[in-house]
Protein backbone atom coordinates (compact mmCIF):
# COMPACT_ATOMS: atom_id res chain seq x y z
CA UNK A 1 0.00 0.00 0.00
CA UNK A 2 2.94 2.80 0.60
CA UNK A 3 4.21 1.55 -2.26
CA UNK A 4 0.97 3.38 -4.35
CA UNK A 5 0.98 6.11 -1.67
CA UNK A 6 1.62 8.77 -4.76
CA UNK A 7 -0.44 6.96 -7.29
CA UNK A 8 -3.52 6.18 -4.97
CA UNK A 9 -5.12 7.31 -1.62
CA UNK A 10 -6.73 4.63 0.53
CA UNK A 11 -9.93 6.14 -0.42
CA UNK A 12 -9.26 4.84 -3.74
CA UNK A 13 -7.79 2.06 -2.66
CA UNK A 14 -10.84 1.09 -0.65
CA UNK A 15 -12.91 1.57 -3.37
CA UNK A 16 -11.19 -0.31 -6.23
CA UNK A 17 -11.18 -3.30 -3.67
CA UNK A 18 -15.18 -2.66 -2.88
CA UNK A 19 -14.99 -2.08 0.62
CA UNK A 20 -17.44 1.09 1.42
CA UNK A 21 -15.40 2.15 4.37
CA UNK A 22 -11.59 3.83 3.65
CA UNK A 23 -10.59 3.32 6.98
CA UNK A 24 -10.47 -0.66 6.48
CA UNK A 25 -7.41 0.26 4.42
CA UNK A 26 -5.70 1.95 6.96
CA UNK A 27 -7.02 -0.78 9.84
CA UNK A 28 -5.27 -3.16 7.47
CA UNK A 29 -2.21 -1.43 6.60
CA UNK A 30 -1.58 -1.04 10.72
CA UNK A 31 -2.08 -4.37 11.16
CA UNK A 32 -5.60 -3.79 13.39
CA UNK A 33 -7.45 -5.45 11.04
CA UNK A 34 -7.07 -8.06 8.54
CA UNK A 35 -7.43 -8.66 4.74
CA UNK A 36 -10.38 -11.42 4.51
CA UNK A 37 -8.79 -13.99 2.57
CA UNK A 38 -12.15 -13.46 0.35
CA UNK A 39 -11.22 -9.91 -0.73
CA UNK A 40 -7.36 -10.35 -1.65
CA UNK A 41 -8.30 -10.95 -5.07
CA UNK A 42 -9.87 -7.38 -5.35
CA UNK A 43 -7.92 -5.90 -3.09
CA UNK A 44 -4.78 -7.06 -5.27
CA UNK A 45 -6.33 -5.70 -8.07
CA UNK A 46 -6.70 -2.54 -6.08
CA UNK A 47 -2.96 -2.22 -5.19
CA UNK A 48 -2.08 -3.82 -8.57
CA UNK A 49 -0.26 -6.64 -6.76
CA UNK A 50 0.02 -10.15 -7.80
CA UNK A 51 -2.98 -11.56 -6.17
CA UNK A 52 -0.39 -15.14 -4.90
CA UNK A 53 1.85 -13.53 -3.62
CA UNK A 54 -0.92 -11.04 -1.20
CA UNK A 55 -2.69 -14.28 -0.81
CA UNK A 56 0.42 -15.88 1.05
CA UNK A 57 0.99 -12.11 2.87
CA UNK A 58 -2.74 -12.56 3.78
CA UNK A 59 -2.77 -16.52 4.58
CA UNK A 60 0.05 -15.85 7.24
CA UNK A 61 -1.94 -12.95 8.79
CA UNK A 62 -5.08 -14.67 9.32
CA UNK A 63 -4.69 -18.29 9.95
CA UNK A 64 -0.75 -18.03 11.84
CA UNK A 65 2.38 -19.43 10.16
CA UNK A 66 1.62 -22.72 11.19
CA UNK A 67 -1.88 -22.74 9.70
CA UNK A 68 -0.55 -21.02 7.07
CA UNK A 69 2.45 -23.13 6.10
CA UNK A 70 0.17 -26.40 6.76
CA UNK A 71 -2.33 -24.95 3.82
CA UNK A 72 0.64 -24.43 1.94
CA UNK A 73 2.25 -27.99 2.41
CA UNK A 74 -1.23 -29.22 1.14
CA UNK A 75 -2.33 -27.42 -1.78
CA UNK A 76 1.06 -25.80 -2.80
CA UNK A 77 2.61 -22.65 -3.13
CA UNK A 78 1.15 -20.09 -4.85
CA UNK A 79 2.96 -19.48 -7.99
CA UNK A 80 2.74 -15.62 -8.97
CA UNK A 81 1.98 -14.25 -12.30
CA UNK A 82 5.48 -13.48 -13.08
CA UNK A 83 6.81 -16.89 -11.70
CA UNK A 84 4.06 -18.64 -14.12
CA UNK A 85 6.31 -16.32 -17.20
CA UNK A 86 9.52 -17.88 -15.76
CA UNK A 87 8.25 -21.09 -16.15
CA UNK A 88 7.12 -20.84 -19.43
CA UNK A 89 10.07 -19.15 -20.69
CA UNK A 90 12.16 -22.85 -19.02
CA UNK A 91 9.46 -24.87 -20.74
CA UNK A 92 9.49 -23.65 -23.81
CA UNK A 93 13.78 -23.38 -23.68
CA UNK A 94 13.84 -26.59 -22.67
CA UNK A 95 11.28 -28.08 -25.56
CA UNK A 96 9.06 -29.06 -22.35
CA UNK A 97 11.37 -31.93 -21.47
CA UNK A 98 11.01 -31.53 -17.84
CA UNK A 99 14.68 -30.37 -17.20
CA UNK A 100 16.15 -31.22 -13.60
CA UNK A 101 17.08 -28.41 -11.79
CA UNK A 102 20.95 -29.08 -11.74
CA UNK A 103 23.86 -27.27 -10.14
CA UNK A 104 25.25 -25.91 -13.44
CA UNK A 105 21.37 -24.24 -13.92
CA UNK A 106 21.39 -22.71 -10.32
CA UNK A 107 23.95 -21.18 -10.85
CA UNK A 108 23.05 -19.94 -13.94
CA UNK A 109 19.89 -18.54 -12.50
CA UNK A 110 21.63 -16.78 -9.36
CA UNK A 111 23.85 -15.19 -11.72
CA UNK A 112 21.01 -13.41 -13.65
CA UNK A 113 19.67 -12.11 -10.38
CA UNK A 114 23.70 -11.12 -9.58
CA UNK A 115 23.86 -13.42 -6.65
């Protein structure tokens, strides 16, 4: 949300994610109240977020880490919209032959992100 501080006020914030009060924003953003896990896909919309990665933000706040990584170990993790373009940049790359993940292509990938 600070993040869109110049680009949108929580008024508009509130409103692009259909919630009729602005104050939920900032009840939210201070951590008094939290993001329904029902409303992350508008309110990621709202904050033009990817909506898997404010699901997991959201997941942690409302149901604990525990809860949250339990949910996670069951259905998966979420895999973000630009996550989904890495992987079908490998697929198509790698003719979709299900490459393994090998030292030599770590490597390769930590050096694109200069680590």
């Amino acid at each position: 949300m600070l993040e869109l501080k110049p680009r949108k006020s929580q008024a508009e914030i509130a409103a692009d994610a259909g919630f009729t009060n602005p104050n939920v924003v900032s009840m939210i953003k201070s951590g008094a109240s939290k993001l329904p896990l029902d409303r992350v896909p508008s309110m990621a919309k709202a904050l033009e977020c990817d909506p898997a990665y404010l699901l997991r933000l959201a997941m942690e706040q409302t149901v604990g880490d525990t809860a949250a990584q339990a949910i996670l170990d069951i259905l998966g993790t979420p895999v973000s919209e630009n996550e989904t373009g890495w992987l079908v940049a490998i697929r198509d790359a790698s003719g979709n032959t299900d490459p393994r993940l090998t030292s030599r292509g770590q490597a390769a990938i930590k050096g694109i992100f200069g680590k």
